[in-house]
N, C-alpha and C. Protein backbone atom coordinates (compact mmCIF):
# COMPACT_ATOMS: atom_id res chain seq x y z
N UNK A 1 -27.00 -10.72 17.67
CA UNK A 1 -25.92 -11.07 16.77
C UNK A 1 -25.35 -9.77 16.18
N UNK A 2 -24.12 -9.35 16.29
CA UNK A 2 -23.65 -8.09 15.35
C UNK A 2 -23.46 -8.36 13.91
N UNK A 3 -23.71 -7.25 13.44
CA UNK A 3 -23.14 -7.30 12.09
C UNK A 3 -21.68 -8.24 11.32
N UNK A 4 -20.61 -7.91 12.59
CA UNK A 4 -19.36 -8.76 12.09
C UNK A 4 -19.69 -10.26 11.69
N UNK A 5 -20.55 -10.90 12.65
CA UNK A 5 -20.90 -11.99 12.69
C UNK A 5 -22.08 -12.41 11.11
N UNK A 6 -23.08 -11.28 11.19
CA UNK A 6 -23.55 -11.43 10.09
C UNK A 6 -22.99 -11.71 8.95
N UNK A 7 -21.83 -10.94 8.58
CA UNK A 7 -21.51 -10.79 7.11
C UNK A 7 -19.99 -11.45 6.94
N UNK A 8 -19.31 -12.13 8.04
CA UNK A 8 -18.27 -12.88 7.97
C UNK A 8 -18.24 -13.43 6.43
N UNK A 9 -17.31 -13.61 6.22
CA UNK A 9 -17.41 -14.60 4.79
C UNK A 9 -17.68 -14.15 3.83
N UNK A 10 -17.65 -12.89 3.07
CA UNK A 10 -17.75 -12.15 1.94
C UNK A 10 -16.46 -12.56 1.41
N UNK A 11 -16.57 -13.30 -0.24
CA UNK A 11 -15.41 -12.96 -1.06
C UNK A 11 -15.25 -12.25 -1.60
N UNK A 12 -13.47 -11.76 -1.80
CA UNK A 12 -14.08 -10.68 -2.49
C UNK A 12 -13.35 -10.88 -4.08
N UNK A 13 -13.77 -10.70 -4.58
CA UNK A 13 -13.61 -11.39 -6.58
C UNK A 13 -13.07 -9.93 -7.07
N UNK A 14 -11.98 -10.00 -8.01
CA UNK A 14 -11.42 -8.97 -8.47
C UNK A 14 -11.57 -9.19 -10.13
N UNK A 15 -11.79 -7.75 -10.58
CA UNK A 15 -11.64 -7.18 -12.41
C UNK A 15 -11.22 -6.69 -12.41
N UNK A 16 -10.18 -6.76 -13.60
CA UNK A 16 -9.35 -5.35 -14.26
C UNK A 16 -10.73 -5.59 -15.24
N UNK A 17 -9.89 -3.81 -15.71
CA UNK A 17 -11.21 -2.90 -16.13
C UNK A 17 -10.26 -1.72 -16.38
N UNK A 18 -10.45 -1.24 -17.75
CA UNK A 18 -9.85 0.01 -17.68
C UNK A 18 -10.59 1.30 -17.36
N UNK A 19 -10.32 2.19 -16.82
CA UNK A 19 -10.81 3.11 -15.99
C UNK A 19 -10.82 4.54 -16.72
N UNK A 20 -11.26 5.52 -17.51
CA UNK A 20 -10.95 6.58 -18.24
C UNK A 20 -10.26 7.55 -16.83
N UNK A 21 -9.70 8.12 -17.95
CA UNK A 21 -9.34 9.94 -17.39
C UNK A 21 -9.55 10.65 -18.30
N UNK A 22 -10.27 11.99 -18.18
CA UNK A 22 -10.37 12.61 -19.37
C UNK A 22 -9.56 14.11 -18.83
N UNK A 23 -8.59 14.55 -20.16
CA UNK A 23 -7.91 15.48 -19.45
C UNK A 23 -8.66 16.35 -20.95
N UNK A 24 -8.70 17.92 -20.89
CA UNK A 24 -8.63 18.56 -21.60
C UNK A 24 -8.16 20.44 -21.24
N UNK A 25 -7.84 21.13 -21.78
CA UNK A 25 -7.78 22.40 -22.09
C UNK A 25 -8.75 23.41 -22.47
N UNK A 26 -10.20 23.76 -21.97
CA UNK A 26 -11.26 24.04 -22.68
C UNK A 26 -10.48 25.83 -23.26
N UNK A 27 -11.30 26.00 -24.60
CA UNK A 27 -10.47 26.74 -25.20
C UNK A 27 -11.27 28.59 -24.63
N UNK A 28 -12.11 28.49 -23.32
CA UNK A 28 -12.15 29.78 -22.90
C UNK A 28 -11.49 29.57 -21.35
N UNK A 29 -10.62 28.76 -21.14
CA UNK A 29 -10.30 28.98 -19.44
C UNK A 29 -9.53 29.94 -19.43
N UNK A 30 -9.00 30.60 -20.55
CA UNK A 30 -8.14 31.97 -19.98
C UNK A 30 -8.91 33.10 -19.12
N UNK A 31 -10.61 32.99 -20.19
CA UNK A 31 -11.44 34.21 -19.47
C UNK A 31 -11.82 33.59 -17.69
N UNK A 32 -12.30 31.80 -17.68
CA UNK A 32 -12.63 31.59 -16.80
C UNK A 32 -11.44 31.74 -15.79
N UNK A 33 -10.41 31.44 -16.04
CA UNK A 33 -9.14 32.28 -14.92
C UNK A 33 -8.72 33.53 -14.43
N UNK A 34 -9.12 34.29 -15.74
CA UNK A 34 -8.80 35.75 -15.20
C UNK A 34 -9.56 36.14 -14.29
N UNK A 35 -10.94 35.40 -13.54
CA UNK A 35 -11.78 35.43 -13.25
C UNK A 35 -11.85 34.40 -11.45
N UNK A 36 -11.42 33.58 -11.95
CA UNK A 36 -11.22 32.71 -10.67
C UNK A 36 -9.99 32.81 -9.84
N UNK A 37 -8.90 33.05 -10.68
CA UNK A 37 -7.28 33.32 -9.44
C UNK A 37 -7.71 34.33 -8.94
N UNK A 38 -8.25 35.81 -8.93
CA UNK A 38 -9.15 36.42 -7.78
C UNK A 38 -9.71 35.99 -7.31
N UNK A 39 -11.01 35.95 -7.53
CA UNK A 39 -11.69 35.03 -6.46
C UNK A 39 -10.82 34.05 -5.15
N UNK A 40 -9.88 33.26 -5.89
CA UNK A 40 -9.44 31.88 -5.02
C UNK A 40 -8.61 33.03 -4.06
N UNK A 41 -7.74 34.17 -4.66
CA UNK A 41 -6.90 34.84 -3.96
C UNK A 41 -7.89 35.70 -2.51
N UNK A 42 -9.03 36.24 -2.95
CA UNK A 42 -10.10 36.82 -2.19
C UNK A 42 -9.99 35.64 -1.17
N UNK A 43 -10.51 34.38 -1.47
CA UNK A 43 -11.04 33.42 -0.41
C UNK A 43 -10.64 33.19 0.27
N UNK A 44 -8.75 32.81 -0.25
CA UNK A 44 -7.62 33.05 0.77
C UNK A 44 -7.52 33.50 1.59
N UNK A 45 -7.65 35.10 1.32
CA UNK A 45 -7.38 35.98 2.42
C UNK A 45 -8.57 36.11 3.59
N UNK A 46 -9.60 36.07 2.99
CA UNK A 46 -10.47 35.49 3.79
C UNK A 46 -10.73 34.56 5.12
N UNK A 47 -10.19 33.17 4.14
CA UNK A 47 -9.89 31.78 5.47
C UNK A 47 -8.46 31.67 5.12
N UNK A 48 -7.99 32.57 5.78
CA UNK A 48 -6.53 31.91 5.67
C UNK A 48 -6.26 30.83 6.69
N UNK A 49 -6.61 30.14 7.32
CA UNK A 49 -5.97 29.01 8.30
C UNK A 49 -6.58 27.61 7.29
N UNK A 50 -5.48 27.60 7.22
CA UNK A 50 -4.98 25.80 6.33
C UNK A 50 -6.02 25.18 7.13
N UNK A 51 -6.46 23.80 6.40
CA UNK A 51 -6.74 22.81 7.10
C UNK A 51 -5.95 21.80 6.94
N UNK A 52 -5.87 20.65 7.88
CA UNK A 52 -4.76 19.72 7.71
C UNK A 52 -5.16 18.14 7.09
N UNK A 53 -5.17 17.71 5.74
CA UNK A 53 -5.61 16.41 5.02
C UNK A 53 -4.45 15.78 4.38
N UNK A 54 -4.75 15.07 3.84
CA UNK A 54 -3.46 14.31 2.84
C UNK A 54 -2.81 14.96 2.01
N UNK A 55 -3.17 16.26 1.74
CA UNK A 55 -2.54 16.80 0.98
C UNK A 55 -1.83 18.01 1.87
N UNK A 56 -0.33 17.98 1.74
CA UNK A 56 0.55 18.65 2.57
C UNK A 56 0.82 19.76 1.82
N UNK A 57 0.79 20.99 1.76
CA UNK A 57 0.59 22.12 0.79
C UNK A 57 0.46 23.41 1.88
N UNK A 58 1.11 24.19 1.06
CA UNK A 58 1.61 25.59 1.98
C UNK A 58 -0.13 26.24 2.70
N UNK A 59 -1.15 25.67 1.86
CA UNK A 59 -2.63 26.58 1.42
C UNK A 59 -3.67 25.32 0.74
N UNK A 60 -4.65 24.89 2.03
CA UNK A 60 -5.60 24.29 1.46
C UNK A 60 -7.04 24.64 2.13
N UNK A 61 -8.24 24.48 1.41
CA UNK A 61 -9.33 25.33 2.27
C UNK A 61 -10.19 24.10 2.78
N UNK A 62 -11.53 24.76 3.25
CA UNK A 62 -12.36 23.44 3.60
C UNK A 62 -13.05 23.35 2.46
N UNK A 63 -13.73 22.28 3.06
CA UNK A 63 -14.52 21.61 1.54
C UNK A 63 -15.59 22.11 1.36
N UNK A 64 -16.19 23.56 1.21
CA UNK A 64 -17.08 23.70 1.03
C UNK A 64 -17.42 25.08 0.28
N UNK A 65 -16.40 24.57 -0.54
CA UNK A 65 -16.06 26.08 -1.50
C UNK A 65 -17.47 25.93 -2.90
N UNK A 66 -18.34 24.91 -2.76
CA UNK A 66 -19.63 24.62 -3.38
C UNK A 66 -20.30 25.21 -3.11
N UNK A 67 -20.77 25.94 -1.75
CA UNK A 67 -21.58 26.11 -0.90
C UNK A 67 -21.24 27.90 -1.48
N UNK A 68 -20.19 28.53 -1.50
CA UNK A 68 -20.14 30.30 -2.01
C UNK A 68 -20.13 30.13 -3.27
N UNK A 69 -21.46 31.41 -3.17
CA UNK A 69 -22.38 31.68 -4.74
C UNK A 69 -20.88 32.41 -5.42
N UNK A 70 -20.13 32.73 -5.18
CA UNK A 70 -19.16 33.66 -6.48
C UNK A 70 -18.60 32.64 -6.96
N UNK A 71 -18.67 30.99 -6.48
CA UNK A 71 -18.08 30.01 -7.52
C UNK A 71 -19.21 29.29 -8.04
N UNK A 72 -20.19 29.89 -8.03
CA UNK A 72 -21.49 29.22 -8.74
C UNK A 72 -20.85 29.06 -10.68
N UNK A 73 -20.36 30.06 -11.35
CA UNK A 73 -20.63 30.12 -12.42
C UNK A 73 -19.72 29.25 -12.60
N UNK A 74 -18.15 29.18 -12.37
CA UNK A 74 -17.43 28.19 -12.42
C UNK A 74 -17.81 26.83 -12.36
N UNK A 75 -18.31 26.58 -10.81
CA UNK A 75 -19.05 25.12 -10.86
C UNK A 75 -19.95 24.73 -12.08
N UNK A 76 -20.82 25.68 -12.24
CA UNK A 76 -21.37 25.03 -13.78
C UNK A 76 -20.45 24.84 -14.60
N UNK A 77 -19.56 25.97 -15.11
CA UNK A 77 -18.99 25.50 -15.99
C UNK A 77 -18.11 24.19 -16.48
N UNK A 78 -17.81 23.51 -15.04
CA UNK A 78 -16.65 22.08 -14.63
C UNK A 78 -17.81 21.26 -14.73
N UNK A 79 -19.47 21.21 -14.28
CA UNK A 79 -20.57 20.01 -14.51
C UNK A 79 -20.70 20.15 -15.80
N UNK A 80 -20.90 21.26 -16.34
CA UNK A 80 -21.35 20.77 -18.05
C UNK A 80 -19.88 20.02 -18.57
N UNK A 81 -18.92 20.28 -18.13
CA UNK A 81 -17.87 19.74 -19.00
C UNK A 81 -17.57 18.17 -18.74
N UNK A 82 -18.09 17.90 -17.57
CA UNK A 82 -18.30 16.42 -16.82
C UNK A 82 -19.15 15.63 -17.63
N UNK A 83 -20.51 16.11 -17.39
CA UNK A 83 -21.27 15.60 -18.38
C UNK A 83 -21.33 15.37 -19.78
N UNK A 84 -20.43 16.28 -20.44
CA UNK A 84 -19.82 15.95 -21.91
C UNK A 84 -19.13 14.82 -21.98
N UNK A 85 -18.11 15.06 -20.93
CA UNK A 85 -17.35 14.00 -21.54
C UNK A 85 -17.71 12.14 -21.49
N UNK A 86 -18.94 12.64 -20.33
CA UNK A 86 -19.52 11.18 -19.88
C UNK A 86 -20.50 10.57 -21.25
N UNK A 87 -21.15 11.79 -21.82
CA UNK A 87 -22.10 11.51 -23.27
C UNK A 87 -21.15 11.55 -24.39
N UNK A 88 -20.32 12.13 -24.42
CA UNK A 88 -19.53 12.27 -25.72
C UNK A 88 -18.72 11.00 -25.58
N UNK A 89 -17.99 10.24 -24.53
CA UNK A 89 -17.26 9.80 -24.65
C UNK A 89 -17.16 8.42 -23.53
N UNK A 90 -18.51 8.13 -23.17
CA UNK A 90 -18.99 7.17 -22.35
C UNK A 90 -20.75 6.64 -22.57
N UNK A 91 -21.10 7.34 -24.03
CA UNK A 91 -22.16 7.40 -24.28
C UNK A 91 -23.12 7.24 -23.43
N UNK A 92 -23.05 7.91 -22.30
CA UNK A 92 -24.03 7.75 -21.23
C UNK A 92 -24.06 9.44 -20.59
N UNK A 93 -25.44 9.93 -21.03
CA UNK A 93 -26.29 10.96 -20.29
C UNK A 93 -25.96 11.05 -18.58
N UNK A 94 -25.27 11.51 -18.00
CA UNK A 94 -25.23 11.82 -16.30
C UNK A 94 -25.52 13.23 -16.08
N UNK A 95 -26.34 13.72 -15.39
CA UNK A 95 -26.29 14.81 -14.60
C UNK A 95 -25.44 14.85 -13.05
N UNK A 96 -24.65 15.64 -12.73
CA UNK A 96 -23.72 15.64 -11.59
C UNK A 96 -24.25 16.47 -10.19
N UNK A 97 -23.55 16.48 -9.33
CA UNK A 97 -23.82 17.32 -8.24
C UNK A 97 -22.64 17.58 -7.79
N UNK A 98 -22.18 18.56 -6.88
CA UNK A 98 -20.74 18.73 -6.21
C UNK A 98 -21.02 18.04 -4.94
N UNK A 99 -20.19 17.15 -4.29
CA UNK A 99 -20.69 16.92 -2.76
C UNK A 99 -19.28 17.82 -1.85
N UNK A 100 -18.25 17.90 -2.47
CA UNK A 100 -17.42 18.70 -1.89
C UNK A 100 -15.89 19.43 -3.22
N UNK A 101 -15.56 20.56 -2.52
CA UNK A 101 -15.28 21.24 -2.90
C UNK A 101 -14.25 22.10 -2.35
N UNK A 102 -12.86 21.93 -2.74
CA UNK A 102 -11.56 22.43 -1.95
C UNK A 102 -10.55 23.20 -2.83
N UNK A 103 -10.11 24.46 -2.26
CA UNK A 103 -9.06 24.97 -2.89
C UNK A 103 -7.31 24.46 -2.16
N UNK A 104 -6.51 24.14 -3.37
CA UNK A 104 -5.11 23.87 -3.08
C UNK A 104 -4.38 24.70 -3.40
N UNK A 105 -3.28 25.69 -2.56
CA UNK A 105 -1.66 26.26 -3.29
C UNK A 105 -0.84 25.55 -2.59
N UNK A 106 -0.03 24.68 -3.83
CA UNK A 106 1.05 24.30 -3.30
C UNK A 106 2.63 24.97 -3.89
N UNK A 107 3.49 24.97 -2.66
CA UNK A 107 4.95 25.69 -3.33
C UNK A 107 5.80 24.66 -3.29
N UNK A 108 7.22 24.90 -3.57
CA UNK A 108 8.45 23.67 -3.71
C UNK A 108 7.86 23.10 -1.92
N UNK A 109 8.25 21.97 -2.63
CA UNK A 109 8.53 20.81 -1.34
C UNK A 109 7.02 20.67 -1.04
N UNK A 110 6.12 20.82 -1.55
CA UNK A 110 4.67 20.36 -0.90
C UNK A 110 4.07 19.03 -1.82
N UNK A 111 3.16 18.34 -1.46
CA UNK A 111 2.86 17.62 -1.76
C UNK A 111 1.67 16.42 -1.01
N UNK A 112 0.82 15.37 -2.37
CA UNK A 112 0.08 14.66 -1.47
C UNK A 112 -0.02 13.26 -1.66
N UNK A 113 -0.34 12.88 -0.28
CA UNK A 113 -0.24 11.19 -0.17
C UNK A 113 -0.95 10.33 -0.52
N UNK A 114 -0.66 9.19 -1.31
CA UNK A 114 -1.66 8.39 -2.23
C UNK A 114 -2.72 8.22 -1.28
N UNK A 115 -3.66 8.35 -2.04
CA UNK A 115 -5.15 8.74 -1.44
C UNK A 115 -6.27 8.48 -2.73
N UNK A 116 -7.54 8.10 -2.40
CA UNK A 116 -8.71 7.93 -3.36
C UNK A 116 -9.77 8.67 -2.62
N UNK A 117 -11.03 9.04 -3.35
CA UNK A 117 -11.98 9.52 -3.50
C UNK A 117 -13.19 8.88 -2.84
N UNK A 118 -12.99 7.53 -2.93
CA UNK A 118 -14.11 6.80 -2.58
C UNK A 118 -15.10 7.39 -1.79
N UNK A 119 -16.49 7.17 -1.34
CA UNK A 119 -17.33 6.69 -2.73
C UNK A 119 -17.77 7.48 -3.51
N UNK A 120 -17.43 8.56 -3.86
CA UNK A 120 -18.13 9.41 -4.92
C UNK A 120 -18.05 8.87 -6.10
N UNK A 121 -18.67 9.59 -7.09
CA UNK A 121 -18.68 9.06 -8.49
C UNK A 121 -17.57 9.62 -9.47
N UNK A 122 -16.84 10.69 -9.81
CA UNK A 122 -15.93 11.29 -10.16
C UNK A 122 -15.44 12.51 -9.18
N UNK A 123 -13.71 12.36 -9.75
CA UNK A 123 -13.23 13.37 -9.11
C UNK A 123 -12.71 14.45 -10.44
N UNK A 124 -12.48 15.96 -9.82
CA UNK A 124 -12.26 16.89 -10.45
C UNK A 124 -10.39 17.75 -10.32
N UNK A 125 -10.08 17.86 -10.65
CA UNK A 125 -8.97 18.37 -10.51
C UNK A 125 -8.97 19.84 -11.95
N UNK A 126 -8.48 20.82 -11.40
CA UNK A 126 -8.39 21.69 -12.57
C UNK A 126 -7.32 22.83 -11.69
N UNK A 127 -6.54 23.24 -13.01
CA UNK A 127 -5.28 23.64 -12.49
C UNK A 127 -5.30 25.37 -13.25
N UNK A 128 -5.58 26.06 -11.96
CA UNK A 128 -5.75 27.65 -12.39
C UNK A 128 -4.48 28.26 -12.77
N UNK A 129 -3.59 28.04 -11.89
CA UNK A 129 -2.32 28.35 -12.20
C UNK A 129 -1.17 27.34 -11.99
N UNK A 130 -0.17 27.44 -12.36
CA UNK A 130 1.09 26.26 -12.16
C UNK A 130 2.21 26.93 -12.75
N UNK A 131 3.64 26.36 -12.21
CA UNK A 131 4.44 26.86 -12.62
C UNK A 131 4.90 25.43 -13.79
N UNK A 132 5.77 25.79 -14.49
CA UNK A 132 6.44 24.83 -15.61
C UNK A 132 6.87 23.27 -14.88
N UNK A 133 7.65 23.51 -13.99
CA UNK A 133 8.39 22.39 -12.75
C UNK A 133 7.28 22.45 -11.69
N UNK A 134 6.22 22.75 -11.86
CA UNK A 134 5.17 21.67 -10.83
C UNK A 134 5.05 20.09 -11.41
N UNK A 135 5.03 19.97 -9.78
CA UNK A 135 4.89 17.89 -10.18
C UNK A 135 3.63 17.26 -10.54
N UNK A 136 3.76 16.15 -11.82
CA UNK A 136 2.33 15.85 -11.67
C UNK A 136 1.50 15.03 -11.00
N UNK A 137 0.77 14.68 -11.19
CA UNK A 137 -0.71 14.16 -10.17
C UNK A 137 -0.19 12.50 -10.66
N UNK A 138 0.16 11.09 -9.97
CA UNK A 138 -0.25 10.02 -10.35
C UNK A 138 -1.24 9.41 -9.81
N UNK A 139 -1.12 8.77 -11.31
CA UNK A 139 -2.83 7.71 -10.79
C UNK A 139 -1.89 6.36 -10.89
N UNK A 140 -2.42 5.64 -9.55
CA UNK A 140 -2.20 3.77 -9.82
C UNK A 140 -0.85 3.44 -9.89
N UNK A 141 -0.13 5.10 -9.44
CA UNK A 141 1.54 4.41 -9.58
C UNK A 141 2.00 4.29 -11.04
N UNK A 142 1.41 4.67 -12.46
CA UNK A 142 1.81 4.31 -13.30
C UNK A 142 1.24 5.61 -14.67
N UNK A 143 0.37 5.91 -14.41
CA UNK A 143 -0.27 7.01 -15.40
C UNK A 143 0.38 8.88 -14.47
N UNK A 144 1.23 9.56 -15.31
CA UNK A 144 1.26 11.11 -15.01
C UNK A 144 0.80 11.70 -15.70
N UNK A 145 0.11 12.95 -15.07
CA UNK A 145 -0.45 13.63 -15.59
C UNK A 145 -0.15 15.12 -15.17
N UNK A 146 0.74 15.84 -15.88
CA UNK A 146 1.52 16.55 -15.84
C UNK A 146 0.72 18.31 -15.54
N UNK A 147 0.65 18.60 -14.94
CA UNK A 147 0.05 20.08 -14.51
C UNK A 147 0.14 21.32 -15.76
N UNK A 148 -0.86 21.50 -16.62
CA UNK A 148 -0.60 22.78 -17.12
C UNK A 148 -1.65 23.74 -16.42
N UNK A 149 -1.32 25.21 -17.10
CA UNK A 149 -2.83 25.80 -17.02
C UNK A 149 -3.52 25.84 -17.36
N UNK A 150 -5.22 25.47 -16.84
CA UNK A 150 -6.09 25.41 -17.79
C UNK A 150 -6.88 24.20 -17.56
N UNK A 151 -5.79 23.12 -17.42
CA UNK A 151 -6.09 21.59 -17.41
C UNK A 151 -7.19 21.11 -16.73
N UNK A 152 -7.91 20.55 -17.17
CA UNK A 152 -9.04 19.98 -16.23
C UNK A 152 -9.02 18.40 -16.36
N UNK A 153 -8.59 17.81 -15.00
CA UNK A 153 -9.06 16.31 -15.39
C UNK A 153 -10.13 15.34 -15.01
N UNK A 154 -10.67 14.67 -15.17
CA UNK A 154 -11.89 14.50 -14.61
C UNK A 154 -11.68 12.64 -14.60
N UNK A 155 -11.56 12.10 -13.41
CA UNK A 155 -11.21 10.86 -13.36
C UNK A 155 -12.38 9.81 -12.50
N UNK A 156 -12.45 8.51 -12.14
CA UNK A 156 -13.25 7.45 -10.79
C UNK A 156 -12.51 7.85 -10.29
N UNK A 157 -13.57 8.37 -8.97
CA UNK A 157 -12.93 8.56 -7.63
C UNK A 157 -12.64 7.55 -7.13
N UNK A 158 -12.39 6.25 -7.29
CA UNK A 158 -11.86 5.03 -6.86
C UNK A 158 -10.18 5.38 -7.31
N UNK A 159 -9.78 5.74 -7.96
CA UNK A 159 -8.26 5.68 -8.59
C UNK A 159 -7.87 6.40 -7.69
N UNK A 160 -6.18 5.26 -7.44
CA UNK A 160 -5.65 6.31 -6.22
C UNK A 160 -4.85 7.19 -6.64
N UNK A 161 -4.37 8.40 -6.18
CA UNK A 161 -3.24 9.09 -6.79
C UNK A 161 -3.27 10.17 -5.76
N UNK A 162 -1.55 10.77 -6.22
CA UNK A 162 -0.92 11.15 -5.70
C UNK A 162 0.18 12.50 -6.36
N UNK A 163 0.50 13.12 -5.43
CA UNK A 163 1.25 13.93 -6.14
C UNK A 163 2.88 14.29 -5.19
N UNK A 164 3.89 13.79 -5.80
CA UNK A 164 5.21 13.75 -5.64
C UNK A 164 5.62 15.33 -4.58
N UNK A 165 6.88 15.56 -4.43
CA UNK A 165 7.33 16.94 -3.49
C UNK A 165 7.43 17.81 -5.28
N UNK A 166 6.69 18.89 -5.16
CA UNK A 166 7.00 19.51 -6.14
C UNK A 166 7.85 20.77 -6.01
N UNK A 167 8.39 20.78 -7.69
CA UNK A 167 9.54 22.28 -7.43
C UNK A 167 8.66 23.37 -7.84
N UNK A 168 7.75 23.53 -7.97
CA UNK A 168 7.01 24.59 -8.42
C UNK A 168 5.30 24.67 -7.80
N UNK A 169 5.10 26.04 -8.19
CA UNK A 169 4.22 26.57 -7.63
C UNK A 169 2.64 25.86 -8.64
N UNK A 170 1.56 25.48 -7.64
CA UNK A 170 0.52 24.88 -8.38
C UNK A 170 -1.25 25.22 -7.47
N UNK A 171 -1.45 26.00 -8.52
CA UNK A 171 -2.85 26.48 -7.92
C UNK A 171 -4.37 26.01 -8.24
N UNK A 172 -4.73 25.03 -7.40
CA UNK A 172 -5.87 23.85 -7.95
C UNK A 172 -6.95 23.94 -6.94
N UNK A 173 -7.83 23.57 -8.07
CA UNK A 173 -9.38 23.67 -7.58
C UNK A 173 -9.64 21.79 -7.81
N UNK A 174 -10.55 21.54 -6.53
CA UNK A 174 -10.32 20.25 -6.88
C UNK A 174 -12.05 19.81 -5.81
N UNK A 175 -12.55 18.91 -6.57
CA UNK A 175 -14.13 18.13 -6.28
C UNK A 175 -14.32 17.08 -6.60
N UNK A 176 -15.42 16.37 -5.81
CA UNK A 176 -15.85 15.11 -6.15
C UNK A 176 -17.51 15.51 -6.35
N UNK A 177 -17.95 14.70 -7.31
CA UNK A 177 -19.19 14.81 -7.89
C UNK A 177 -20.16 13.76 -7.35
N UNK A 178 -21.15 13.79 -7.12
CA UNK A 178 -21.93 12.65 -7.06
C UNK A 178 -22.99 12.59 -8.26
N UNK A 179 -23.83 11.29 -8.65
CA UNK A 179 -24.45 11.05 -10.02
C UNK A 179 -25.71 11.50 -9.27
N UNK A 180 -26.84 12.35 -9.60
CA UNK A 180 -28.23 12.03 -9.19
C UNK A 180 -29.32 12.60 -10.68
């Protein structure tokens, strides 16, 4: 008997549920930038051959920008801020992990196609550099969230979103976490 046959007949029952995003500005990312747009610029030059995903952008890397120790200190710094906001503001203790890990530059006219995370547990978005007229990120078709520098948002990787053709230049570090 296959599986199809096994599990025929699942309903499937729907909840709304409101879903957080937590956006903030932590008040040392100037030092942690002066610090990382090298780096990301180093890595660049490094792997320069794009890879090709949903996100259509002049400059995107593979996912395994977790894996090089010169973004070790950074990565801590984006899990402790994960985990805050999950205890501070979800009263629930999580420790995180990175399961992947990608750099984005996008210029005018780039952009990406509604897309989700699934199944990880949160996604990361944080925006090293941007110009004023970069487009922002939607979630669900209905929530924007407008690109500064600095910004870190930390959302369920279930939420879909997307980001419009933008007129400006936007330089993002972006992960999904898993809970262990």
């Amino acid at each position: 008997m296959s599986l199809t046959d096994l599990y025929k007949g699942f309903d499937v029952i729907g909840v709304n549920k409101e879903l957080p995003i937590f956006t903030t500005i932590p008040k040392d990312y100037q030092e942690v930038n002066d610090s990382l747009l090298p780096l990301i610029q180093q890595y660049r030059s490094e792997h320069s051959d794009s890879i090709e995903t949903n996100v259509k952008c002049n400059w995107r890397s593979d996912w395994f920008i977790h894996e090089d120790n010169r973004f070790n200190e950074f990565n801590k710094w984006i899990l402790e801020a994960c985990s805050f906001a999950c205890q501070y503001h979800l009263n629930t203790q999580v420790t995180f992990s990175i399961a992947n890990e990608w750099l984005m530059v996008y210029e005018k006219g780039d952009y990406a196609i509604p897309h989700e995370h699934f199944p990880y547990c949160l996604s990361v978005i944080y925006y090293v550099d941007c110009d004023a007229n970069a487009a922002p990120v939607i979630f669900e078709d209905e929530v924007e969230i407008n690109p500064e520098v600095g910004k870190l948002v930390i959302f369920p990787s279930e939420l879909k979103h997307e980001v419009k053709q933008t007129e400006g230049k936007r330089v993002v570090v972006s992960m999904n976490l898993n809970q262990y």
